[in-house]
C-alpha atoms as a PDB file:
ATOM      1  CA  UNK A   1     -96.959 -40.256 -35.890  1.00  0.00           C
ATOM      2  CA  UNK A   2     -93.299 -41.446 -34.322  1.00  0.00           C
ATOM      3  CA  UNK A   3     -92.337 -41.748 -30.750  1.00  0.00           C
ATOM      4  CA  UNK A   4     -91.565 -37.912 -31.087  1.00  0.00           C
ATOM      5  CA  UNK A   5     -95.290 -37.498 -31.631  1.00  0.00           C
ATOM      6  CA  UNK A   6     -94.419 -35.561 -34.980  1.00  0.00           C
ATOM      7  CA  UNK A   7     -95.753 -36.534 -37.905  1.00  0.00           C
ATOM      8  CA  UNK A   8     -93.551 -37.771 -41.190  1.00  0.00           C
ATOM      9  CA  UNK A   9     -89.872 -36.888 -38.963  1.00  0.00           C
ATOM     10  CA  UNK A  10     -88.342 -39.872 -36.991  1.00  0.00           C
ATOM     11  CA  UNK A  11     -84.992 -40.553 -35.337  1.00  0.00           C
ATOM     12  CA  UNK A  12     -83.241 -43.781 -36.510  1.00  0.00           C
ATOM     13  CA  UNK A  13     -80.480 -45.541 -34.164  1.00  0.00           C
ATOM     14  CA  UNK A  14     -77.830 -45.092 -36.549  1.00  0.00           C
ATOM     15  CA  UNK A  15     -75.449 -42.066 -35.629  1.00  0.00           C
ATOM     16  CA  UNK A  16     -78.724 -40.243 -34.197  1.00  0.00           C
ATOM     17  CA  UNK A  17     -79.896 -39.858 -37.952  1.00  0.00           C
ATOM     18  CA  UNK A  18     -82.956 -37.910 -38.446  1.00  0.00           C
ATOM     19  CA  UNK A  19     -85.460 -39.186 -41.489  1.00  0.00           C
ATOM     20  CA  UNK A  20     -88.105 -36.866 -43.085  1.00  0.00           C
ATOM     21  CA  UNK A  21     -90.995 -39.522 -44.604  1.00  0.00           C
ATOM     22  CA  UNK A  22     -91.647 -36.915 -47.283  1.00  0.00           C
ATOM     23  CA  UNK A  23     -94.989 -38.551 -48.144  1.00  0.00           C
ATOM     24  CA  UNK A  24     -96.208 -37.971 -45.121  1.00  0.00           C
ATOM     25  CA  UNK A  25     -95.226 -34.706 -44.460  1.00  0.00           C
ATOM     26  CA  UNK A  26     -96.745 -33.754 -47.708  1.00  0.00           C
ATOM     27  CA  UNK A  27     -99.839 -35.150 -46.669  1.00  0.00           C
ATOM     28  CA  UNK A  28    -100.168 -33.603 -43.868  1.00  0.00           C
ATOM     29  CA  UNK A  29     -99.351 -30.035 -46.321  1.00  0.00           C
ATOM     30  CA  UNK A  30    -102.121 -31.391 -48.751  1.00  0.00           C
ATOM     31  CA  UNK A  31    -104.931 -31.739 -45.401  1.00  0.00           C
ATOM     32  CA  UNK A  32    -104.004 -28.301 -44.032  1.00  0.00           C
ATOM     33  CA  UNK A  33    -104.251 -26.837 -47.868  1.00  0.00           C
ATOM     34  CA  UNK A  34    -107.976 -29.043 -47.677  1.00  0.00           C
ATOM     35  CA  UNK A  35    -109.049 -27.486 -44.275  1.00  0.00           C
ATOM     36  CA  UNK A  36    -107.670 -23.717 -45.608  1.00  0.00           C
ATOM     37  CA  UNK A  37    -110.184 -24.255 -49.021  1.00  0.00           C
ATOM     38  CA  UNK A  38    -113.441 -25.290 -46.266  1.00  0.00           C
ATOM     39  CA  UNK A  39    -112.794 -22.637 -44.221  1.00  0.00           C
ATOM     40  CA  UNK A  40    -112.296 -19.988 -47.069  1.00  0.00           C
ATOM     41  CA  UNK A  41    -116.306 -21.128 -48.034  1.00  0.00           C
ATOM     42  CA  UNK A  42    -117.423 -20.125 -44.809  1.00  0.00           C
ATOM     43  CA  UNK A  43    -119.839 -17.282 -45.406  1.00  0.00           C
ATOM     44  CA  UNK A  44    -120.891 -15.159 -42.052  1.00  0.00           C
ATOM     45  CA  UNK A  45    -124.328 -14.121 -42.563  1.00  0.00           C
ATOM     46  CA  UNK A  46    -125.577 -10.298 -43.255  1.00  0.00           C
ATOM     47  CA  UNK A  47    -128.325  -8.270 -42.328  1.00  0.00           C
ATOM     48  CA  UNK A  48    -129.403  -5.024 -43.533  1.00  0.00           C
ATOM     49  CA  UNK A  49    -128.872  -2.042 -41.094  1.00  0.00           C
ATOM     50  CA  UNK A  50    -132.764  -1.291 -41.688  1.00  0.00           C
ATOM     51  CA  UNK A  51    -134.097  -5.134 -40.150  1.00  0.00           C
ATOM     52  CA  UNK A  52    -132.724  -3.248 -37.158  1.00  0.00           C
ATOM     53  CA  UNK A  53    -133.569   0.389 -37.271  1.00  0.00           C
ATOM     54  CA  UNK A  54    -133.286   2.224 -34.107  1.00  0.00           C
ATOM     55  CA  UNK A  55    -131.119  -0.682 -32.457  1.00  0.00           C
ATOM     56  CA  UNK A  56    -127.804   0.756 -31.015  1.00  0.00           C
ATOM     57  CA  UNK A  57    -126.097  -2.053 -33.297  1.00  0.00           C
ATOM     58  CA  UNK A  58    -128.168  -0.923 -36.767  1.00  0.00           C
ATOM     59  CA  UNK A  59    -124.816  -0.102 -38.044  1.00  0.00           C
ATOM     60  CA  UNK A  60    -123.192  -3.447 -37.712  1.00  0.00           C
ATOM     61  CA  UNK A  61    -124.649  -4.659 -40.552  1.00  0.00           C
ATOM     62  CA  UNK A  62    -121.815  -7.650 -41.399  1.00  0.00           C
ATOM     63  CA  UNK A  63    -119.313  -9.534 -39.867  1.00  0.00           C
ATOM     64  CA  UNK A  64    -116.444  -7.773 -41.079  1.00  0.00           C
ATOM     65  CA  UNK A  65    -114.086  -8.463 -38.643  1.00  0.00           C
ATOM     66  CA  UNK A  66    -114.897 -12.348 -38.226  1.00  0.00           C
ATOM     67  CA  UNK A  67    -114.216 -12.031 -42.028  1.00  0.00           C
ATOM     68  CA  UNK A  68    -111.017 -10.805 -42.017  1.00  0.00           C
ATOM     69  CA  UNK A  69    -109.353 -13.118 -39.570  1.00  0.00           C
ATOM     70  CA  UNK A  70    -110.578 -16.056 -41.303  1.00  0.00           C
ATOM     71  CA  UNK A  71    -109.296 -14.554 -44.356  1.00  0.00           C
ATOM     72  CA  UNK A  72    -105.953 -14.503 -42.605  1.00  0.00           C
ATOM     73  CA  UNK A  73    -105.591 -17.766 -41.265  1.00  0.00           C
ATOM     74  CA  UNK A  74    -106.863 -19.186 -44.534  1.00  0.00           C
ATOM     75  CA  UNK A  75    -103.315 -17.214 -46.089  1.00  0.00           C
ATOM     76  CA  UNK A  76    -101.414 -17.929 -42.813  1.00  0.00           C
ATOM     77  CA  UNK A  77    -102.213 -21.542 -43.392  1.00  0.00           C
ATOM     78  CA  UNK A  78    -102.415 -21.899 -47.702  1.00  0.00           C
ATOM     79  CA  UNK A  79     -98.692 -20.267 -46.984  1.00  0.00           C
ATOM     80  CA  UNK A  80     -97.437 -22.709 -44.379  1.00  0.00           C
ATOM     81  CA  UNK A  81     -98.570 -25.482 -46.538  1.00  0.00           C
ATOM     82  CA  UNK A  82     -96.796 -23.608 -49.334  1.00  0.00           C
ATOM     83  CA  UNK A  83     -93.642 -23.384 -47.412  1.00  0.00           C
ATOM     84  CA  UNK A  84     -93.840 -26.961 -46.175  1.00  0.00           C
ATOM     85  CA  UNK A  85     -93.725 -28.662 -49.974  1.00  0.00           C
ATOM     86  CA  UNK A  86     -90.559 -26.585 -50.219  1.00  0.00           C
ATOM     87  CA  UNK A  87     -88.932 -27.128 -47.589  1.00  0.00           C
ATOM     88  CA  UNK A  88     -89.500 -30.809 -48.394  1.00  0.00           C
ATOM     89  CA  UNK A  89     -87.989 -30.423 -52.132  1.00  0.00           C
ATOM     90  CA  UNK A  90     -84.530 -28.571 -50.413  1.00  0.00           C
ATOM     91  CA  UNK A  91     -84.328 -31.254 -48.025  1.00  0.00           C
ATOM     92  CA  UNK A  92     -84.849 -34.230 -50.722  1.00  0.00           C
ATOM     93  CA  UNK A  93     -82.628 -32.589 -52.768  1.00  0.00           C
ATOM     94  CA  UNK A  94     -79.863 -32.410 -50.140  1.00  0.00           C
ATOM     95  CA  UNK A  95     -80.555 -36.241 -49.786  1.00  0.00           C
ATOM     96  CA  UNK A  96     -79.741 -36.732 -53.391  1.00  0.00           C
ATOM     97  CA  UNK A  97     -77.087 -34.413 -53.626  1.00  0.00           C
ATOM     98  CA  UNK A  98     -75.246 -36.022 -50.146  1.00  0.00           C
ATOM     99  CA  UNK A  99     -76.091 -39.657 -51.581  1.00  0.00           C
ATOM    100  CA  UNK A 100     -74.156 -38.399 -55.119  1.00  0.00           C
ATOM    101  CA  UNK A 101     -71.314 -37.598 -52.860  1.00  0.00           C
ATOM    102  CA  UNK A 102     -70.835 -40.156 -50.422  1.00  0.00           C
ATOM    103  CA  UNK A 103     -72.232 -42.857 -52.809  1.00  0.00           C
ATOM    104  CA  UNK A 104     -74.560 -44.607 -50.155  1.00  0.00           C
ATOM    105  CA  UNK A 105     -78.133 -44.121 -49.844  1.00  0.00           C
ATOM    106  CA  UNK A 106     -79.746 -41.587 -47.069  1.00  0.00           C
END
């Protein structure tokens, strides 16, 4: 992490510069799409609606709803990650591309 506390983005003294360390950045993508894959194996446990019969909650026989929000942070996160490695690839091409212009290296 920088002074900034962000991870892979620091400011450099020269003209107030901003550098992306792309490495890191996509590291950081590559731990998030890591921790998405464990939590997608998280399986909530099920029990018949009869190991309960004539309990008020017989009927809730699964964690449904636990389910489905893990299932959407899982996408909310495999699609940040997602978004992350390409908004790294615009910005090192606009590196290149500004370097092929101005003939000086970023």
């Amino acid at each position: 992490m920088n002074r900034a506390g962000h991870a892979g983005v620091g400011q450099h003294a020269d003209m107030g510069t901003v550098r992306l360390d792309a490495a890191a950045v996509r590291a950081l993508a590559d731990s998030i799409l890591d921790d998405a894959a464990r939590l997608h194996e998280i399986h909530w446990p099920t029990m018949g609606s009869d190991a309960l019969a004539g309990s008020s909650v017989s009927a809730a026989t699964k964690c449904s709803v636990a389910e489905d929000r893990l299932a959407d942070v899982v996408a909310h996160l495999r699609t940040w990650a997602s978004a992350v490695g390409v908004s790294v690839a615009a910005i090192e091409q606009a590196e290149m591309d500004h370097d092929d212009r101005l003939g000086g290296s970023p």
